[in-house]
Protein backbone atom coordinates (compact mmCIF):
# COMPACT_ATOMS: atom_id res chain seq x y z
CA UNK A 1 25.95 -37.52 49.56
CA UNK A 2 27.12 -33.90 50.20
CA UNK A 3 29.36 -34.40 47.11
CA UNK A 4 27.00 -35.58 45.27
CA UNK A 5 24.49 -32.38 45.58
CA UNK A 6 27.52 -30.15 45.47
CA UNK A 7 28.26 -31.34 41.95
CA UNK A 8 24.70 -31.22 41.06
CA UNK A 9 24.77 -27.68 42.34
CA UNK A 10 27.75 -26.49 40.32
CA UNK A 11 26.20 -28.38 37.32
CA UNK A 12 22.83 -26.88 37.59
CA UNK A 13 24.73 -23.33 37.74
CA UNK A 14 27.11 -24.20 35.13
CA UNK A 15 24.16 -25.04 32.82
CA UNK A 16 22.15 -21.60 33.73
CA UNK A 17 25.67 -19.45 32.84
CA UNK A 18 25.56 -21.58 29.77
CA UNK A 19 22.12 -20.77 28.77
CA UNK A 20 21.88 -17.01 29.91
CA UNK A 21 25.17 -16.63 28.26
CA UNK A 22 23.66 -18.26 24.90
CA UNK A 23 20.70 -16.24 24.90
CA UNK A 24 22.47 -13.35 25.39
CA UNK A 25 24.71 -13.97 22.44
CA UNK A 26 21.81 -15.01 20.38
CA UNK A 27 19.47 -11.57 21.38
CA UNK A 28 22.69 -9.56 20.34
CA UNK A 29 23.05 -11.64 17.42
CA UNK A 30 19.81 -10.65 16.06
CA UNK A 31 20.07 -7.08 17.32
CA UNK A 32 22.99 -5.86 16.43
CA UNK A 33 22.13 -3.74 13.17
CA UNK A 34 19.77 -2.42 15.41
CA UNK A 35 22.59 -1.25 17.88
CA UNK A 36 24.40 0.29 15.32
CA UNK A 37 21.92 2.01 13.78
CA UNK A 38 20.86 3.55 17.16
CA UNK A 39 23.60 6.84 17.32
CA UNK A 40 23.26 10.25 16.25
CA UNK A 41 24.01 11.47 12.89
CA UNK A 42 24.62 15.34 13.51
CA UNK A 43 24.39 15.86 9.73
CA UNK A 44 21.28 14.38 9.02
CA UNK A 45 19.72 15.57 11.83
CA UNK A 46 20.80 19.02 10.54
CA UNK A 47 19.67 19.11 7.28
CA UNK A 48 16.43 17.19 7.65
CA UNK A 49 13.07 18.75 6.14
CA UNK A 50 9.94 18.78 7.71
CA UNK A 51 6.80 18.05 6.36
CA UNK A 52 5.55 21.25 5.72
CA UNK A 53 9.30 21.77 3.29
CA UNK A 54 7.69 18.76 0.55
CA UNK A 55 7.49 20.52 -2.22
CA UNK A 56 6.96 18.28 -5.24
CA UNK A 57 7.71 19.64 -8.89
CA UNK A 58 4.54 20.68 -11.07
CA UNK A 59 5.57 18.90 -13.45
CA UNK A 60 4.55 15.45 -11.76
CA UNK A 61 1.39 13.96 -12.84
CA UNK A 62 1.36 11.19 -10.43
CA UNK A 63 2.88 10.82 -6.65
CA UNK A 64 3.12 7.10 -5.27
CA UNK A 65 2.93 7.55 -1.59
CA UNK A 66 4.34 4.10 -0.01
CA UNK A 67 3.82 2.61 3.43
CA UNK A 68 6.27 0.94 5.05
CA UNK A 69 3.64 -1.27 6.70
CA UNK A 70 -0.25 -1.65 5.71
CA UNK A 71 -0.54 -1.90 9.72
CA UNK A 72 0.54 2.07 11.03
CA UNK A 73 -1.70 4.56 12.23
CA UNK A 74 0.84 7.24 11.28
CA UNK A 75 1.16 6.27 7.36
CA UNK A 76 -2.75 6.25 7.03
CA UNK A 77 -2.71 9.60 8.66
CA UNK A 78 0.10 10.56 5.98
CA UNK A 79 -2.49 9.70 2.99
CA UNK A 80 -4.38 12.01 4.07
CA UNK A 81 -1.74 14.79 5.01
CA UNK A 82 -0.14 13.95 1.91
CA UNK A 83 -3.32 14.57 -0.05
CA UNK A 84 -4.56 17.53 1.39
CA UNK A 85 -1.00 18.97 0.44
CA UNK A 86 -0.89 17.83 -3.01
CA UNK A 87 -5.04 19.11 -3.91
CA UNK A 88 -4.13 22.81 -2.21
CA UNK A 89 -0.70 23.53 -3.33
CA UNK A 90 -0.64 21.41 -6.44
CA UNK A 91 -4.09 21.16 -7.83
CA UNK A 92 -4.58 17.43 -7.62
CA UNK A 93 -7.78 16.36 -7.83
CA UNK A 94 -7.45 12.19 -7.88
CA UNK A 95 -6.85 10.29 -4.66
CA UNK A 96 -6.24 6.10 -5.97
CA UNK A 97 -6.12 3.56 -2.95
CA UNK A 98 -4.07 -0.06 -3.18
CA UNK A 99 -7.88 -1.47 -2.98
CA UNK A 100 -9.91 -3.54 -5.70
CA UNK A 101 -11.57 -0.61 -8.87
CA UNK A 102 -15.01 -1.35 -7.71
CA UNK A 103 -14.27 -1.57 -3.72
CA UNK A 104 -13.59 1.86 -3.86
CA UNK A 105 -16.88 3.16 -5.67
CA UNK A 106 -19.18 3.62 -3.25
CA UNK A 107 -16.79 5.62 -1.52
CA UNK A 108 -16.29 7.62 -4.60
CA UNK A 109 -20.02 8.55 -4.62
CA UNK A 110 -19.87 9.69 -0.97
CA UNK A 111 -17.37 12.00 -1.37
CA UNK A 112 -19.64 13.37 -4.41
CA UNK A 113 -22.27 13.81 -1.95
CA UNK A 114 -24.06 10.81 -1.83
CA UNK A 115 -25.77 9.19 1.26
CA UNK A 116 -23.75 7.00 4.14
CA UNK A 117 -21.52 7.15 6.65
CA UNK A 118 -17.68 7.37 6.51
CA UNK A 119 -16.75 4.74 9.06
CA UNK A 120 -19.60 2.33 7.75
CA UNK A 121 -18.26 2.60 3.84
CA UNK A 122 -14.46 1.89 5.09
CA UNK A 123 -15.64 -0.72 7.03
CA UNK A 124 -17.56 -2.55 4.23
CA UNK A 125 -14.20 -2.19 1.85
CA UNK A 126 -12.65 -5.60 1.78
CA UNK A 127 -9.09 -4.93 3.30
CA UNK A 128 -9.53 -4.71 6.79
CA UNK A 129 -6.32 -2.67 7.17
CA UNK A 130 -9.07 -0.07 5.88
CA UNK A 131 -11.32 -0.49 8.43
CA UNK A 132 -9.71 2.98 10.56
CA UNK A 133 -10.72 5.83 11.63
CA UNK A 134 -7.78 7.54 9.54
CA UNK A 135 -9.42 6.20 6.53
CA UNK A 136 -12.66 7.09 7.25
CA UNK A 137 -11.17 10.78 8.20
CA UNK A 138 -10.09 10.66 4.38
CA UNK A 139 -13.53 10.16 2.59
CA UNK A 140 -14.55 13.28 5.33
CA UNK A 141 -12.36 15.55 4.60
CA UNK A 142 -12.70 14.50 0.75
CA UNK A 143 -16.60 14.99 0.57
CA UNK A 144 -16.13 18.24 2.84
CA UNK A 145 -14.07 19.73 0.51
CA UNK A 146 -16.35 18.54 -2.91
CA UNK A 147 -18.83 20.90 -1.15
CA UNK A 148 -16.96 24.02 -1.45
CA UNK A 149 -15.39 24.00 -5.41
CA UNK A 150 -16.83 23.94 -9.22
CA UNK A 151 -17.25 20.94 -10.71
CA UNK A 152 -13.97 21.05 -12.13
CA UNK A 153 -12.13 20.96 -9.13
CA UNK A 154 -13.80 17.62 -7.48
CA UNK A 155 -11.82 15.48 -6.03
CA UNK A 156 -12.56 11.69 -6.90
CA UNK A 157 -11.45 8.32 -4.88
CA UNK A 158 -10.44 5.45 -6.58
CA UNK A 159 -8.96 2.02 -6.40
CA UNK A 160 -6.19 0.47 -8.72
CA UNK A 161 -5.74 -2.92 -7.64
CA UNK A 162 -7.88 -5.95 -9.09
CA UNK A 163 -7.24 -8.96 -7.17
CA UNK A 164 -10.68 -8.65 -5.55
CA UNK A 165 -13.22 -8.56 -8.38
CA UNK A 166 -16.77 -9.71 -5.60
CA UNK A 167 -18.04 -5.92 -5.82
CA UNK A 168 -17.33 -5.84 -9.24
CA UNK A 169 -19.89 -8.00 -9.86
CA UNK A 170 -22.55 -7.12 -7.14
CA UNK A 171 -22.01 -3.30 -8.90
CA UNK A 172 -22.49 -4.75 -12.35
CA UNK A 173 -25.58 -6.69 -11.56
CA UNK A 174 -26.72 -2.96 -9.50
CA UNK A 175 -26.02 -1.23 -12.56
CA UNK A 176 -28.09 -3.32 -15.47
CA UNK A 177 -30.87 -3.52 -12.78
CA UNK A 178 -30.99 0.13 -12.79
CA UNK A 179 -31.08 0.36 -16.59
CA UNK A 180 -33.36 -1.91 -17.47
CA UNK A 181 -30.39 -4.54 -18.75
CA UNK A 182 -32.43 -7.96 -18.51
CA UNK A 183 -31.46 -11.39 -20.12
CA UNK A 184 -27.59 -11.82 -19.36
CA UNK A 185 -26.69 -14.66 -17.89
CA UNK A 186 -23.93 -14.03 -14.90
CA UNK A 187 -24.45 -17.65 -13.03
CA UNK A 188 -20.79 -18.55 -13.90
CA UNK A 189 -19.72 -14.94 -13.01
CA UNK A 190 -21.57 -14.95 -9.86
CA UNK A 191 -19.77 -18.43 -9.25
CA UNK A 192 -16.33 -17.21 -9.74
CA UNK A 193 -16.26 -14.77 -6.98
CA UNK A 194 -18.52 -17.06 -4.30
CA UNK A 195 -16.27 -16.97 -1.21
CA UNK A 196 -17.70 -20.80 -0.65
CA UNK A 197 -16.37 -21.94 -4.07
CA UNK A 198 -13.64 -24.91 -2.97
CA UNK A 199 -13.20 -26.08 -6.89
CA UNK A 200 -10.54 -24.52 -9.03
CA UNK A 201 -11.90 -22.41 -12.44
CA UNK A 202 -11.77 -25.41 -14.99
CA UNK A 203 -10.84 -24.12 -18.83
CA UNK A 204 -14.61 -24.52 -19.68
CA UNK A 205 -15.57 -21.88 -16.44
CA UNK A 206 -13.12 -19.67 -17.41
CA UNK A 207 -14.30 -19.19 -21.10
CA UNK A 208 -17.85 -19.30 -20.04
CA UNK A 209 -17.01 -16.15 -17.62
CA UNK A 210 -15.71 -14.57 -20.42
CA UNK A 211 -18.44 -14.79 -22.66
CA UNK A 212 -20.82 -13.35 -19.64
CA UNK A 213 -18.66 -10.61 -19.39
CA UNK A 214 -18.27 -9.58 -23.25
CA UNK A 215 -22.62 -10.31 -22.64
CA UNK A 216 -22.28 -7.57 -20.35
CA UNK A 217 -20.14 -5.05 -21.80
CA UNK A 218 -21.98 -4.84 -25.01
CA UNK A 219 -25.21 -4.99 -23.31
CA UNK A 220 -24.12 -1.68 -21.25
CA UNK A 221 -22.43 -0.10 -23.86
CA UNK A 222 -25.44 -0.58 -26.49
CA UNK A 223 -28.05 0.66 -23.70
CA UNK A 224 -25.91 3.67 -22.94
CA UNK A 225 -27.08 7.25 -24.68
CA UNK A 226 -24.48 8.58 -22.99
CA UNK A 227 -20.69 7.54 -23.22
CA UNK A 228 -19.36 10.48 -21.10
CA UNK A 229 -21.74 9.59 -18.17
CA UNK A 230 -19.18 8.65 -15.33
CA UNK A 231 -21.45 5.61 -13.88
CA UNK A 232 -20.91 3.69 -17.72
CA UNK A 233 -17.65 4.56 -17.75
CA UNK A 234 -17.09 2.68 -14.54
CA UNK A 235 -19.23 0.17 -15.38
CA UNK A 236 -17.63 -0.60 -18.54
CA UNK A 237 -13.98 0.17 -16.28
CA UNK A 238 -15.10 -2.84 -13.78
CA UNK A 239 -15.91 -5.11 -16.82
CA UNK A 240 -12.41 -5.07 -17.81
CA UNK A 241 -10.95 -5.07 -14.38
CA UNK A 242 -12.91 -8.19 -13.49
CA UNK A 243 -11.52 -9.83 -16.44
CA UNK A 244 -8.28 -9.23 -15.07
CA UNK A 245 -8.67 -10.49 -12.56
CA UNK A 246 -10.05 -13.46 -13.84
CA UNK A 247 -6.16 -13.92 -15.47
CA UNK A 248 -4.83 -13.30 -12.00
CA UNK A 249 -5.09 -17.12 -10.60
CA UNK A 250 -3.13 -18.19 -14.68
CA UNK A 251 -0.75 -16.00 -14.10
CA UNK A 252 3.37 -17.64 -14.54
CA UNK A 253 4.16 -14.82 -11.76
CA UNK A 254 1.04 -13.60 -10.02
CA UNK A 255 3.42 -10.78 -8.28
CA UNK A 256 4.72 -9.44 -11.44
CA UNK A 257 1.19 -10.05 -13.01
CA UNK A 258 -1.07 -8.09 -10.23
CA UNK A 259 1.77 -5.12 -10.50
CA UNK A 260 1.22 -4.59 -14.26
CA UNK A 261 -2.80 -4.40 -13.48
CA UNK A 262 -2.36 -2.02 -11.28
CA UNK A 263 0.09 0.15 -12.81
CA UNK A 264 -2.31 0.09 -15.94
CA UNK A 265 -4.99 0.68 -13.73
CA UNK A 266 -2.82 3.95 -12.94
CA UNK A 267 -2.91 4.96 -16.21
CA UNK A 268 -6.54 4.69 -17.07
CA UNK A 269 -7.10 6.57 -13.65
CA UNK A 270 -4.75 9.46 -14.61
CA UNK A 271 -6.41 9.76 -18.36
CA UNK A 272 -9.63 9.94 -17.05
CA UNK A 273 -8.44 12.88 -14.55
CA UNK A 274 -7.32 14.18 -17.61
CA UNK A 275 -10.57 14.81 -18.99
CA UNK A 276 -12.73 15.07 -15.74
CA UNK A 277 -9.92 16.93 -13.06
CA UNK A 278 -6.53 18.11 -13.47
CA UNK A 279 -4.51 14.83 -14.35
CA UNK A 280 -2.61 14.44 -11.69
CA UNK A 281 -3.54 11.44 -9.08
CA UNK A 282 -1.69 10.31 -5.57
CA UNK A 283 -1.44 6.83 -5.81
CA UNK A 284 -1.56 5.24 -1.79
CA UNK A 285 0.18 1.54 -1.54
CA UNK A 286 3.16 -0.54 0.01
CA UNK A 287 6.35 0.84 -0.32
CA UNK A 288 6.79 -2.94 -2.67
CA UNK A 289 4.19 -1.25 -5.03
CA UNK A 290 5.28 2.38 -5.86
CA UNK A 291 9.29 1.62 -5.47
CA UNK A 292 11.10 2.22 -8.82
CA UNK A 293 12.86 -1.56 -8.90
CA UNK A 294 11.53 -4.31 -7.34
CA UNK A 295 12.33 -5.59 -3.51
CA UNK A 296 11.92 -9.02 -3.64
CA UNK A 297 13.46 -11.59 -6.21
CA UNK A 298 9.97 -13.12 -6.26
CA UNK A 299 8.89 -10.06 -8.05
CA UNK A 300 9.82 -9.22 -11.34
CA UNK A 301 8.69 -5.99 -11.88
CA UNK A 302 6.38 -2.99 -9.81
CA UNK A 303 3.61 -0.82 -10.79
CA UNK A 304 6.05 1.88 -9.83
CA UNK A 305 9.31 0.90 -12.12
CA UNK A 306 6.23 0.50 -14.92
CA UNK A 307 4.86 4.11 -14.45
CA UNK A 308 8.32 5.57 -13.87
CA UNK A 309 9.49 3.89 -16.96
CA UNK A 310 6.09 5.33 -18.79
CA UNK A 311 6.55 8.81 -17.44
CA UNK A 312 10.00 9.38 -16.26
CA UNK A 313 9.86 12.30 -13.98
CA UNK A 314 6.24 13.19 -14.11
CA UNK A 315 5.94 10.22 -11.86
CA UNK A 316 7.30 10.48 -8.45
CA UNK A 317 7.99 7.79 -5.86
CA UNK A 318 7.64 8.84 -1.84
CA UNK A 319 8.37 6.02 0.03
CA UNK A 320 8.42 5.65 3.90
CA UNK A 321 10.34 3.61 7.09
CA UNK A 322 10.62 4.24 10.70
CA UNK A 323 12.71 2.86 13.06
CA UNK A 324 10.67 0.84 15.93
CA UNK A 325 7.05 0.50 16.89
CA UNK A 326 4.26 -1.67 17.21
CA UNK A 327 2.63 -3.05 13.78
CA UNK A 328 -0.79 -4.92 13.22
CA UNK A 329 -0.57 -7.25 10.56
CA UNK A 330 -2.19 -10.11 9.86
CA UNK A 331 -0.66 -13.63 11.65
CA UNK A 332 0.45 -16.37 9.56
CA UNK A 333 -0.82 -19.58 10.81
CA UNK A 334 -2.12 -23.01 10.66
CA UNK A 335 -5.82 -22.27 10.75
CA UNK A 336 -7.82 -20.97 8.42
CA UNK A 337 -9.62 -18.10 10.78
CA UNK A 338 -8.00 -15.15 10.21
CA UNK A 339 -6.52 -12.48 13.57
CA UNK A 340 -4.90 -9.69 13.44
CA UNK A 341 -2.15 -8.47 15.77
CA UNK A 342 0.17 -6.32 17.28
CA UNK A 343 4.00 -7.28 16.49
CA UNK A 344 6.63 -4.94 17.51
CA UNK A 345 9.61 -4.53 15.07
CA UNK A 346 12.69 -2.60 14.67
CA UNK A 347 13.78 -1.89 11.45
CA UNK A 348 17.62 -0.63 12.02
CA UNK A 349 17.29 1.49 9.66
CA UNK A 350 19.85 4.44 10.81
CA UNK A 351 18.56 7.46 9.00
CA UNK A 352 14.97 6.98 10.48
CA UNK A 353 16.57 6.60 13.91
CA UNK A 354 17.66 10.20 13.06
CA UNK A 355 13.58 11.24 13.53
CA UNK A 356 13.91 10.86 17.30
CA UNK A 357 16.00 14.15 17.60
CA UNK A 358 13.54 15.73 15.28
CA UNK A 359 10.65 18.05 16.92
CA UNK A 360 8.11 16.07 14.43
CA UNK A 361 9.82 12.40 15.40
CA UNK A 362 9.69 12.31 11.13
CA UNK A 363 11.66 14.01 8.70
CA UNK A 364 11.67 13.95 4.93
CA UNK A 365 14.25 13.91 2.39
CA UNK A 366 14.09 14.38 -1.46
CA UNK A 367 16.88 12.62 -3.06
CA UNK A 368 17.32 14.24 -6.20
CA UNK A 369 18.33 17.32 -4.38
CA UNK A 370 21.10 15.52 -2.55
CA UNK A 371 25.23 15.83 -3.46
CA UNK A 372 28.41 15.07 -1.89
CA UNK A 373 29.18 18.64 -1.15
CA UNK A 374 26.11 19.47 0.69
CA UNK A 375 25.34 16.13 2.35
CA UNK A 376 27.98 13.99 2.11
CA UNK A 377 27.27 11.43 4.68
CA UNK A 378 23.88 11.59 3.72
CA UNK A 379 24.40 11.23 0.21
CA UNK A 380 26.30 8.03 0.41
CA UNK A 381 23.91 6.81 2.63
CA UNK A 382 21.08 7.03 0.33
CA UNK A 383 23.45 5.27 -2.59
CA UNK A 384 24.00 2.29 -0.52
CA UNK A 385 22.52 -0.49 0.94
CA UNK A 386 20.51 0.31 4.14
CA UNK A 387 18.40 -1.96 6.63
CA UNK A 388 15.25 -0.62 6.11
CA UNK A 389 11.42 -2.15 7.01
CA UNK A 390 9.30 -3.93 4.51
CA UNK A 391 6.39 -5.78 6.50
CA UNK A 392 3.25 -7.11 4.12
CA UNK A 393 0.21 -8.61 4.98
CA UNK A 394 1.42 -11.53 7.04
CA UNK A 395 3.80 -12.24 9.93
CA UNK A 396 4.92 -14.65 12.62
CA UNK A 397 7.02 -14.79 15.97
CA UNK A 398 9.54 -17.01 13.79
CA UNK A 399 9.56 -13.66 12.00
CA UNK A 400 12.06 -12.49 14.61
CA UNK A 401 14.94 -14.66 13.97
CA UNK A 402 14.29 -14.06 9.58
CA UNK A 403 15.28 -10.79 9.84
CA UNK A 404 14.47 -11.09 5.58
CA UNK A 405 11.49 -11.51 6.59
CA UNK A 406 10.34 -8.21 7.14
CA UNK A 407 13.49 -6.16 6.22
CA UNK A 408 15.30 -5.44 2.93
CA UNK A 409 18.73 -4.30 2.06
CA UNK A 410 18.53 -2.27 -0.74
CA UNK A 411 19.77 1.42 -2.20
CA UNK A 412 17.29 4.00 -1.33
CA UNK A 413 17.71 6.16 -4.22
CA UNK A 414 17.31 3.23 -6.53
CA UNK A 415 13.86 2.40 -5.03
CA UNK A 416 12.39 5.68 -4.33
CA UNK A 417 12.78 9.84 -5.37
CA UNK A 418 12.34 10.96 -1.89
CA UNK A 419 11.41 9.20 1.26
CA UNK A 420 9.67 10.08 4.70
CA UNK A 421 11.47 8.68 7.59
CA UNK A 422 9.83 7.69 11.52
CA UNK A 423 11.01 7.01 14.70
CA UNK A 424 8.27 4.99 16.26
CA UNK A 425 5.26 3.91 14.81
CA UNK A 426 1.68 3.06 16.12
CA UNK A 427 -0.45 -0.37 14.93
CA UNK A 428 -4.27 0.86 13.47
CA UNK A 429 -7.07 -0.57 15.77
């Protein structure tokens, strides 16, 4: 009998070894970029720019500040940072938001001086990774500065995505109410953006939501005295952007699709500015969205390779990382009710790990003014593949052992012009 439990003993211990010695192999397994990456890079370190150093050329038109993450209380604080940099030193006057064209109106007319509340306006928008106080610091500062310039020098808020056309609709209806527009039909309109619709647009729905549209267009535009009036020209704008939209579910690739919308959503933005500001507009998205080649085989193209292709180097590409931290995303599950929460993630990315022996924990670095003689390790860095973070809308525990998942391997200088690197990163509440 005493043999017997001795075995069982020595079995029982042999087993625990087994599995402590397993999941150790397997947690260094997954971790080991992240182990590299963790050591000091004297020359980086050295050479790194703060903040305050950005100085982008006059000559751009348009800067596409990325995120990393949609889920970081830092990179909504950059937006704004960003912003306020670009309006005072460069005379930008056009701040456009990943966020549906019409989403982003009523924020527009706060920051012209119209009635509401910040916090209330973000929290109404229909991304709730917009629903911060960072955001709602934005449309503040915004409206605070509208107050103290001419005309000309208004700043205006905008949103360049279109995969979201419901206030489209609600501002269309608000608009032909308020003009005395009577008579057009929008039932099939109004259907196509119900959040209860379960039935899929049949070819007959489609069509018939095109013909209330092109109802509605030529109803504003032959009501309309005055073609210069901002409030037709967004009307007439979130026409065309709900039509788009309407293409989005037809799409062959809706990636590839939703990327050219908003990258000619861009351009409308920055020829309006044109005529109304300075032309030149910050555009605020995922890193995925203002990169200069695509991240993701899934996607074949991005509103920023479009626009850099368009305007070569009037259009500049700022993308972000950071090294660890807490994220809120979105979780990918089984039901249908959607949570948010808090996932923390390392990205082993080993020039962001650089931040922590910065006084800022960030650090930025423009690319173009890189070279093998005065940054050599740097430099090659940047022209190779690095681990860096790319986290959507949409994540997992499983997440943790698809390291894919949420990082890519790519050349930095092939994605972006200049970059702003992290140490640690905060989730948005």
């Amino acid at each position: 009998m005493k043999t017997i439990k001795k075995i069982c003993k020595t079995l029982i211990k042999i087993i625990l070894t087994l599995v402590l010695g397993i999941t150790l192999i397997a947690v260094i397994g997954l971790n080991y970029k992240t182990v590299l990456a963790s050591h000091k890079i004297k020359e980086i370190v050295d050479t790194a720019k703060d903040f305050q150093e950005i100085d982008i050329s006059d000559n751009v038109k348009i800067v596409g500040l990325g995120e990393a993450t949609h889920g970081n209380v830092e990179f909504q604080e950059l937006k704004l940072e960003m912003f306020k940099k670009l309006v005072e030193e460069k005379g930008f006057t056009a701040f456009a938001l990943e966020a549906d064209f019409a989403d982003c109106l009523n924020a527009n007319n706060y920051i012209q001086g119209g009635e509401g509340d910040s916090r209330e306006l973000v929290n109404n928008m229909i991304f709730d990774i917009y629903h911060t106080d960072e955001m709602a610091a934005i449309l503040d500062w915004m409206r605070e500065y509208n107050l103290t310039v001419p005309e000309d020098k208004k700043l205006r808020f905008y949103g360049f995505d279109m995969q979201n056309p419901d206030k489209g609709v609600a501002f269309l209806e608000d608009y032909m109410s308020r003009n005395g527009i009577t008579g057009i039909d929008v039932s099939k309109t109004e259907y196509f953006v119900d959040e209860n619709r379960s039935e899929s647009l049949t070819k007959e729905d489609v069509q018939k939501i095109k013909n209330e549209l092109s109802d509605m267009k030529k109803a504003i535009e032959y009501s309309c005295t005055d073609t210069e009036n901002v409030d037709f020209v967004f009307a007439i704008k979130t026409v065309e952007n709900i039509e788009t939209a309407l293409g989005y579910g037809f799409a062959e690739n809706m990636y590839g699709y939703r990327d050219q919308a908003m990258a000619d959503n861009a351009t409308w933005i920055l020829e309006l500015e044109k005529k109304l500001g300075n032309g030149k507009v910050m555009l605020a998205a995922h890193d995925g969205h203002i990169s200069k080649v695509s991240q993701s085989a899934g996607m074949p193209v991005t509103m920023g390779e479009i626009l850099k292709n368009k305007y070569g180097d009037e259009y500049y590409s700022l993308g972000t990382d950071f090294f660890k931290g807490k994220v809120n995303i979105s979780v990918l599950g089984m039901t249908d009710k959607h949570q948010r929460k808090d996932y923390y993630v390392t990205t082993a990315d080993p020039i962001a790990y650089q931040a922590k022996y910065t006084d800022e924990k960030r650090f930025y670095v423009d690319f173009e003014s890189l070279s093998k003689d005065n940054a050599p390790k740097l430099y090659d860095m940047i022209n190779s593949d690095l681990s860096m973070g790319s986290i959507g809308e949409g994540f997992t525990g499983a997440y943790y052992f698809i390291h894919s998942a949420y990082r890519i391997d790519m050349v930095p200088a092939d994605l972006y012009d200049g970059m702003i690197f992290y140490y640690n990163v905060t989730p948005i509440s």
